[in-house]
Protein backbone atom coordinates (compact mmCIF):
# COMPACT_ATOMS: atom_id res chain seq x y z
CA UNK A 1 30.26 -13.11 -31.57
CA UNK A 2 32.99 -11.65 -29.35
CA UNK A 3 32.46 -8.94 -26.89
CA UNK A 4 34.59 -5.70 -26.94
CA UNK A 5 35.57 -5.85 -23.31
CA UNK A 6 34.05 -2.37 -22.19
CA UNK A 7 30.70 -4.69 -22.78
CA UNK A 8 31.42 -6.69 -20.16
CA UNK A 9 30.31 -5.30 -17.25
CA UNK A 10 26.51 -3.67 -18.47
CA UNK A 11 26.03 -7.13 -20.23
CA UNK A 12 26.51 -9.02 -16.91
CA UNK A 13 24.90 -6.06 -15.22
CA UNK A 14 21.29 -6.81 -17.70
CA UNK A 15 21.72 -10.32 -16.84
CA UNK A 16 22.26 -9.90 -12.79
CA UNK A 17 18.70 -8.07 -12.72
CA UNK A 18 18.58 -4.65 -14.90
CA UNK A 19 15.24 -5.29 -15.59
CA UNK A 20 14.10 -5.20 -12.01
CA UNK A 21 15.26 -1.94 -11.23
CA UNK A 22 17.06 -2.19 -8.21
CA UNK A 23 20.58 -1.24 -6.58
CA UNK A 24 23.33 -2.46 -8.85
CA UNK A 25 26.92 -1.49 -10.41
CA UNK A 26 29.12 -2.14 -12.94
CA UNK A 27 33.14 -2.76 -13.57
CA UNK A 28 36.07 -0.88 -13.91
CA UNK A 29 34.58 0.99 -17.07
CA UNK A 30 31.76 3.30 -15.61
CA UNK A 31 30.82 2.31 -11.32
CA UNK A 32 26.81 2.68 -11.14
CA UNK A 33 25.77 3.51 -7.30
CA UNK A 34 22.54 5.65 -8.02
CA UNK A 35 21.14 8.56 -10.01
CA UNK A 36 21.12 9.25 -13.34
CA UNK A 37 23.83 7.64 -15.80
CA UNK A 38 24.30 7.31 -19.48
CA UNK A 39 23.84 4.22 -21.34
CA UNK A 40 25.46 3.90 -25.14
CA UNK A 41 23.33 2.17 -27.72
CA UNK A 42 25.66 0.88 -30.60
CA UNK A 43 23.15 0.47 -33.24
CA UNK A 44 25.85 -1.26 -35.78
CA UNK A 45 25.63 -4.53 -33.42
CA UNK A 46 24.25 -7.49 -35.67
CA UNK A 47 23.23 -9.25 -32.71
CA UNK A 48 19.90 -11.35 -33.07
CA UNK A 49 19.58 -11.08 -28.86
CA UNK A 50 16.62 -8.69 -27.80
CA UNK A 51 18.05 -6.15 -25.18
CA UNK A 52 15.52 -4.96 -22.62
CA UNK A 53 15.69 -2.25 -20.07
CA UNK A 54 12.61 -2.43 -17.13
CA UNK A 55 11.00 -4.51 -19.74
CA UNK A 56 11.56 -2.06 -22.83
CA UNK A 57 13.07 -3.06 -26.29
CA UNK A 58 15.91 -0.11 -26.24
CA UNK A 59 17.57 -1.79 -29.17
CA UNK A 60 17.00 -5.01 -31.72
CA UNK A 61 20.45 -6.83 -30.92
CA UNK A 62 22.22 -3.48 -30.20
CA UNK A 63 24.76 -4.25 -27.27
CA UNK A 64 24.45 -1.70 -24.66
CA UNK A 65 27.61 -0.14 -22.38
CA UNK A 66 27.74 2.08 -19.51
CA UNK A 67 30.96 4.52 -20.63
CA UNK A 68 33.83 5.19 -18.41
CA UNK A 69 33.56 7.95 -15.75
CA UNK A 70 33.50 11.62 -17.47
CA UNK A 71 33.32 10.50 -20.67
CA UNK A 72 30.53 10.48 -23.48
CA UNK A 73 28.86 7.67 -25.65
CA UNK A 74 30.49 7.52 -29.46
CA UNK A 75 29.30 9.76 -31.83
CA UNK A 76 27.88 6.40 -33.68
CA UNK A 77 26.32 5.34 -30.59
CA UNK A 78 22.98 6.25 -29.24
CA UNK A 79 22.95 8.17 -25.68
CA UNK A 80 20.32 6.50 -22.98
CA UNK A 81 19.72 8.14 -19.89
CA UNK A 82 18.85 5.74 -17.12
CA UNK A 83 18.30 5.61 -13.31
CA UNK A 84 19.89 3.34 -10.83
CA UNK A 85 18.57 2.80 -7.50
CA UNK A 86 20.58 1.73 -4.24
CA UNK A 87 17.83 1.71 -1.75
CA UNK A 88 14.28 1.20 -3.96
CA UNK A 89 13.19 -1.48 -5.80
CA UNK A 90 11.08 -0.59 -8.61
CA UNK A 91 8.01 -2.63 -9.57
CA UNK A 92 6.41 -2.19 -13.00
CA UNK A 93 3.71 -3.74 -14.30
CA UNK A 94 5.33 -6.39 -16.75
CA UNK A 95 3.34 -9.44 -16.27
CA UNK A 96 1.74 -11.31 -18.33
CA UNK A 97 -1.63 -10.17 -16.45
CA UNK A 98 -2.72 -8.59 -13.34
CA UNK A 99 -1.76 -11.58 -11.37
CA UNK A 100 1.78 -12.12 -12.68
CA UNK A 101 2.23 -8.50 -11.90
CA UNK A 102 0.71 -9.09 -8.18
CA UNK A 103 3.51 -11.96 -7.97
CA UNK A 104 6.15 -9.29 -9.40
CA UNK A 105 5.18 -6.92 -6.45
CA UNK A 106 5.46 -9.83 -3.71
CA UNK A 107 8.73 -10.74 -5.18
CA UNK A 108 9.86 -7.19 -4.29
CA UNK A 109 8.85 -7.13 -1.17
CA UNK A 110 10.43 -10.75 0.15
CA UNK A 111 13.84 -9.09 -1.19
CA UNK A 112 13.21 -5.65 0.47
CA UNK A 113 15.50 -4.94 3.23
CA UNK A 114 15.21 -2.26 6.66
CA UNK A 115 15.58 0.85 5.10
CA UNK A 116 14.34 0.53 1.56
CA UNK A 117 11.20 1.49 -0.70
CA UNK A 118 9.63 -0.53 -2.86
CA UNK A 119 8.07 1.65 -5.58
CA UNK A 120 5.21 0.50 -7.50
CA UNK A 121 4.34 2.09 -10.85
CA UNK A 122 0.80 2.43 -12.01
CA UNK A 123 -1.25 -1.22 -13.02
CA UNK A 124 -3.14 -3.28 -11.27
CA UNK A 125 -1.45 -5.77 -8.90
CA UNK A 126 -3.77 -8.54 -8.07
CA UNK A 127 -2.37 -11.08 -5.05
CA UNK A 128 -5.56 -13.60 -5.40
CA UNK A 129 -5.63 -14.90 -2.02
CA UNK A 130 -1.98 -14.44 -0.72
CA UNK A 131 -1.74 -11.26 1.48
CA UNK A 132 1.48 -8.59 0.89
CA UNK A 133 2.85 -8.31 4.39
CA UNK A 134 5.23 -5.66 4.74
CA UNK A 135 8.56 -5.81 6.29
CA UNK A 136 9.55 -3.83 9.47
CA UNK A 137 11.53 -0.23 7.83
CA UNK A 138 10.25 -0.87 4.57
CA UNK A 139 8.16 1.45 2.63
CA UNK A 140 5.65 0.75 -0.41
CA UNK A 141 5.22 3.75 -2.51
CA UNK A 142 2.84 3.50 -5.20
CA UNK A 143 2.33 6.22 -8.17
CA UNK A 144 -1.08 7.95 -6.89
CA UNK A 145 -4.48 6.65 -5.63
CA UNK A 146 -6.65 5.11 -8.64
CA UNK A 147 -2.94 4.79 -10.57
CA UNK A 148 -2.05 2.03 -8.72
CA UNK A 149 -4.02 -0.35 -7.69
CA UNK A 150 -3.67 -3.42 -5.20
CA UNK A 151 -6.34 -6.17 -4.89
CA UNK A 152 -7.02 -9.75 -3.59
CA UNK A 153 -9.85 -12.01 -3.25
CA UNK A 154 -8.99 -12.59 0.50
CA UNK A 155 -11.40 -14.34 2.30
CA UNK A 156 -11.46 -16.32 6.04
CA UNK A 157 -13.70 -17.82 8.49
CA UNK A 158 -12.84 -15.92 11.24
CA UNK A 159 -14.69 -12.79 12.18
CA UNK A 160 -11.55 -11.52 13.24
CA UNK A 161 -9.79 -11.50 10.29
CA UNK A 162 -5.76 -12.77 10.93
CA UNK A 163 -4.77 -11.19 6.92
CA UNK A 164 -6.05 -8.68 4.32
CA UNK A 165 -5.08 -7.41 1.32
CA UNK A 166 -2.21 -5.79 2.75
CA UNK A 167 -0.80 -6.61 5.86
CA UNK A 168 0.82 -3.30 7.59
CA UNK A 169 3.91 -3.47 10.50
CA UNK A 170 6.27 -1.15 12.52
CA UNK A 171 7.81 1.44 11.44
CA UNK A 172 6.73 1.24 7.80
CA UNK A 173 4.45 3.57 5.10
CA UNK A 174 2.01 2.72 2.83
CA UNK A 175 1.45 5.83 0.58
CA UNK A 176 0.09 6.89 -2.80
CA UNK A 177 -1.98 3.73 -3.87
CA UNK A 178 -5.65 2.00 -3.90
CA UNK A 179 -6.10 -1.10 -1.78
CA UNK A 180 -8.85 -3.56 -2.30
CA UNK A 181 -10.48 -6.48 -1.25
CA UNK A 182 -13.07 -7.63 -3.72
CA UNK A 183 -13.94 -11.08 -2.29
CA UNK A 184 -16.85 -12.84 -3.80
CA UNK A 185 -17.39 -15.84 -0.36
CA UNK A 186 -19.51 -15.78 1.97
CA UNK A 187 -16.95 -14.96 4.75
CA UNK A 188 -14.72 -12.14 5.91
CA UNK A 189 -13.02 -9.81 3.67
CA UNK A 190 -10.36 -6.95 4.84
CA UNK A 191 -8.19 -4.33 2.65
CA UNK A 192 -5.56 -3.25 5.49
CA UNK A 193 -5.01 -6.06 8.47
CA UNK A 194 -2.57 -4.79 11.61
CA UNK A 195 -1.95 -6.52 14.70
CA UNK A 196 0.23 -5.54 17.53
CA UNK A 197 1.53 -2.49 15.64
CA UNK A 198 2.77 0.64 17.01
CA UNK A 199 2.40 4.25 16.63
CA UNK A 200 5.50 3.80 13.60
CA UNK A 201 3.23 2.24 11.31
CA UNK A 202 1.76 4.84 8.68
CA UNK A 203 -0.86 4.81 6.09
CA UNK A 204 -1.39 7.77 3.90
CA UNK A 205 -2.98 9.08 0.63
CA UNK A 206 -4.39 5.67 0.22
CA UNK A 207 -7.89 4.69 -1.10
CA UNK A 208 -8.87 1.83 0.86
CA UNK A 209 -12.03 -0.29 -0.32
CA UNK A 210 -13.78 -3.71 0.26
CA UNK A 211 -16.51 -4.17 -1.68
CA UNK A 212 -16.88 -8.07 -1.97
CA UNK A 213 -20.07 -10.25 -1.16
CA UNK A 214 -19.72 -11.42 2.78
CA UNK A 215 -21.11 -11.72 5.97
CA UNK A 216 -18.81 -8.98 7.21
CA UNK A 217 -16.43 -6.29 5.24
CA UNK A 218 -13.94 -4.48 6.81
CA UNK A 219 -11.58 -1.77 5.69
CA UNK A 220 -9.48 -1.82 7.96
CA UNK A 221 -9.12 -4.09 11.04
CA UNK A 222 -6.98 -3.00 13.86
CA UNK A 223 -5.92 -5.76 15.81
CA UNK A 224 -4.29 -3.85 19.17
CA UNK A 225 -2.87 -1.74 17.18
CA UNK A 226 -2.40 2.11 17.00
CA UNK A 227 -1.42 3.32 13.39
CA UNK A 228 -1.84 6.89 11.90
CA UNK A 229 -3.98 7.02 8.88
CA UNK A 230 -3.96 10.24 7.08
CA UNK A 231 -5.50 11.64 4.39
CA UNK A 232 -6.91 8.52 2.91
CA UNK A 233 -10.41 7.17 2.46
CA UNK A 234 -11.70 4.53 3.92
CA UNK A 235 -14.89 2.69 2.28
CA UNK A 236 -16.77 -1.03 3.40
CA UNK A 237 -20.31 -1.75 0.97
CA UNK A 238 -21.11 -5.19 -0.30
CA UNK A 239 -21.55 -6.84 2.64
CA UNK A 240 -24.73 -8.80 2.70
CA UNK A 241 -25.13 -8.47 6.78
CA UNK A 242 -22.26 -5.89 8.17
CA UNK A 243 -19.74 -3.61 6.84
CA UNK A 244 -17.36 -1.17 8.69
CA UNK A 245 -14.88 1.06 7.33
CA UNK A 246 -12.44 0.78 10.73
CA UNK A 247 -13.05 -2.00 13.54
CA UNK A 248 -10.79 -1.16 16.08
CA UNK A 249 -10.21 -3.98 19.22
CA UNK A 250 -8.38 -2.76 21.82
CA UNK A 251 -6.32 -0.40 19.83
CA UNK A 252 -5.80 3.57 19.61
CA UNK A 253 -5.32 4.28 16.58
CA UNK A 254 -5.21 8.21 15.22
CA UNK A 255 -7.11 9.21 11.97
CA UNK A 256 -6.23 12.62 10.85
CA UNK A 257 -7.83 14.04 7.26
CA UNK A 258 -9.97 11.43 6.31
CA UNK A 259 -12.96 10.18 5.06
CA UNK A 260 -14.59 6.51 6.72
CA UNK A 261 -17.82 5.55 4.74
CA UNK A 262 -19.75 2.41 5.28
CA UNK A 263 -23.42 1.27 3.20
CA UNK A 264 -24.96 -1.51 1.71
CA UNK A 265 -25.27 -3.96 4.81
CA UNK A 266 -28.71 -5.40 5.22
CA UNK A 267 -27.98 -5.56 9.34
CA UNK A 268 -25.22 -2.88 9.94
CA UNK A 269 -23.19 -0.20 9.19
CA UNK A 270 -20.38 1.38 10.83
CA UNK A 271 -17.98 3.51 9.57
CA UNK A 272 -15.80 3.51 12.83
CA UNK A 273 -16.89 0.31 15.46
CA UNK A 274 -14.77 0.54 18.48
CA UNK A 275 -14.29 -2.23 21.43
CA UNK A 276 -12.35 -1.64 24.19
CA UNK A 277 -10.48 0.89 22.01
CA UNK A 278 -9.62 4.79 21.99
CA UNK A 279 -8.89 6.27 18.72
CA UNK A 280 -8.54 10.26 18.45
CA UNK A 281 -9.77 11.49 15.48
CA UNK A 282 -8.97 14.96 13.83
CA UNK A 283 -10.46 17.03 10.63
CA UNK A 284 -12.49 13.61 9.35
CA UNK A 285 -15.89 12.45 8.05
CA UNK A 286 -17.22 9.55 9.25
CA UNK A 287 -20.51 8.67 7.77
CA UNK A 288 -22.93 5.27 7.50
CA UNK A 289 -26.12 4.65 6.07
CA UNK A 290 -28.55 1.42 5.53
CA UNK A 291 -29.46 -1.89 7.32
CA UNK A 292 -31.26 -1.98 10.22
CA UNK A 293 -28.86 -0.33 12.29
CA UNK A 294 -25.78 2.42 11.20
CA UNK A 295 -23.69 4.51 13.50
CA UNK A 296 -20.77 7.00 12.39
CA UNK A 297 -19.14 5.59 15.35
CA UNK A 298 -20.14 2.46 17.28
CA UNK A 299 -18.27 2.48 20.79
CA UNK A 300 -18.33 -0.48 23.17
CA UNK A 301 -16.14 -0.53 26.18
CA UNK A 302 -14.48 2.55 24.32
CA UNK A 303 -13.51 6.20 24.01
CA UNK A 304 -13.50 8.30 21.05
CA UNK A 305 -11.90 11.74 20.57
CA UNK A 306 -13.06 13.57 18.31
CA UNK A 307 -12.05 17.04 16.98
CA UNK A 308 -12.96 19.46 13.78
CA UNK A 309 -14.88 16.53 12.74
CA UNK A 310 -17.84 15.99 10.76
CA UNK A 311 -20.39 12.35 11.62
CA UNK A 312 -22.72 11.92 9.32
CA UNK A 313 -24.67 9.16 11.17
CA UNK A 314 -26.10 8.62 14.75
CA UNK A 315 -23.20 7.87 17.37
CA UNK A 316 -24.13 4.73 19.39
CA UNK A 317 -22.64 2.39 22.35
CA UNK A 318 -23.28 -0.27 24.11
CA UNK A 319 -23.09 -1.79 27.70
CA UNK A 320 -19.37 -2.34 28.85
CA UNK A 321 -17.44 -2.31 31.65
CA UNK A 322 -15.53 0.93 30.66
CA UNK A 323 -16.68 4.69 30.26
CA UNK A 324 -18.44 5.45 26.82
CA UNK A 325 -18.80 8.08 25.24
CA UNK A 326 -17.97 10.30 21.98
CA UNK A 327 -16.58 13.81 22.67
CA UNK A 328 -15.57 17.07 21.09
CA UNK A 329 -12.12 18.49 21.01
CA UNK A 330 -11.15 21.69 19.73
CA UNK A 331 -7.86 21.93 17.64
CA UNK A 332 -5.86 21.64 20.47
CA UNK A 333 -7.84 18.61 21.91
CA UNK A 334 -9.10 20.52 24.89
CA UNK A 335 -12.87 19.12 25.57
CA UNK A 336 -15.39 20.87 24.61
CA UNK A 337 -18.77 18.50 25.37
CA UNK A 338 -19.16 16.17 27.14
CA UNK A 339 -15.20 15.06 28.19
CA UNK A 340 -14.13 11.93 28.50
CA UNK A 341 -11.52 9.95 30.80
């Protein structure tokens, strides 16, 4: 079959990577740099080829054109309206299974660039044992907490954990999604892993679990770092000896609007355990409960401000070579009782 030439350019645009979603344009007969833009369906095409949009049949052998600038699909044709994207790469849940979709979303994240989003629609995106490690400037966006869903079986030896589910940097969001860790060994398990990361690094609206069978469980693990989380929830249970819902080591991070929760550990709980670290923590709940010992907030060699907070558990320390304590701010982080330095 010949091609009509104003075919062209949409067929080699399908064939460059339509069906990811990302940035792309087209020739001389309609230029494609983002927004919305008509498509033309000619449904008289006798073509046996399957055409698929983002993985959807939009005709059986129909050939598909973008029309020139201004103008409007045939009156024969059928009128698509589609959406091209110059800075977001759009992940949708297309694999054969969970996992094939979890390789889909790392794909989209090794070709992510500074300054882009990678946008995750709502499925389940399971990485196995592979961590997603976001890029410096790069954003990952999913479609709302308990609509998308990320989850590995991440396990190590180390009680220090060097990965997690996802793996968080500078100057870079994770928003609108539910990380997990549901690891089944008898090891470490972690949902959100930073290290050395700044006060750029964001996580918000998230629902952040581990839940797996382990010596230890951790929801997040702040490795010197000092990220905002923000309106998210934060939850370690499983673990057969000691779960906590934030370990801080020597890192300040700031948790504004949310909820910490660790249970289930036969030893300890923690929903916040601190070491040489000073978070600040503002309009939260921070609760713990079973084992044989469980502390809203566990300081060692630490300082934790807290203000318009609620702890659900007893607060408890131990010996260190810095001050300890746990104190009360008001709204505008003046101390109330006791103040710490």
């Amino acid at each position: 079959m010949k091609l009509k030439p104003y075919y062209l350019g949409l067929v080699l645009l399908i064939l460059l990577g339509l069906t990811a979603s990302s940035a792309f344009g087209v020739g001389t007969a309609g230029t494609v740099t983002g927004g919305t833009f008509p498509a033309c369906v000619d449904p008289a095409n006798t073509s046996t080829s399957t055409v698929k949009i983002a993985g959807k049949q939009v005709a059986p052998g129909g050939l598909v054109r973008v029309p020139p600038p201004n103008a409007a699909c045939l009156p024969s044709e059928t009128t698509l309206k589609l959406n091209s994207y110059v800075k977001t790469i759009l992940v949708s849940p297309t694999g054969a299974d969970n996992i094939a979709n979890g390789t889909l979303l790392q794909n989209a994240m090794n070709n992510a660039t500074a300054g882009m989003l990678v946008k995750v629609e709502p499925g389940t995106y399971d990485l196995v044992t592979t961590p997603l490690i976001m890029k410096q400037g790069v954003d990952l966006e999913g479609s709302g907490e308990g609509l998308t869903t990320i989850t590995s079986q991440i396990n190590i030896t180390n009680a220090q954990p060097p990965a997690g589910t996802v793996v968080i940097t500078n100057s870079s969001e994770v928003r609108f999604l539910t990380i997990s860790n549901l690891g089944n060994s008898i090891n470490y398990h972690t949902a959100v892993y930073a290290s050395g990361v700044d006060k750029t690094a964001k996580l918000s609206n998230l629902t952040i679990t581990t839940s797996g069978i382990s010596d230890q469980n951790y929801g997040i693990f702040n490795n010197f770092s000092s990220p905002t989380i923000l309106n998210s929830t934060v939850t370690a249970s499983g673990s057969n000896t000691q779960n906590y819902g934030i370990y801080n080591y020597g890192s300040e991070p700031k948790i504004l609007n949310s909820t910490i929760t660790a249970s289930g550990a036969s030893y300890q709980n923690a929903g916040i355990l601190n070491y040489t670290s000073y978070p600040i923590i503002q309009n939260s709940t921070i609760t713990a409960s079973d084992g044989s010992f469980y502390f809203s907030i566990f300081n060692t060699s630490s300082t934790t401000k807290v203000a318009g907070s609620q702890l659900g558990a007893p607060v408890g320390s131990s010996g260190g070579l810095a001050f300890i304590c746990v104190a009360s701010y008001n709204s505008n982080f003046v101390a109330l009782s006791p103040t710490c330095t």
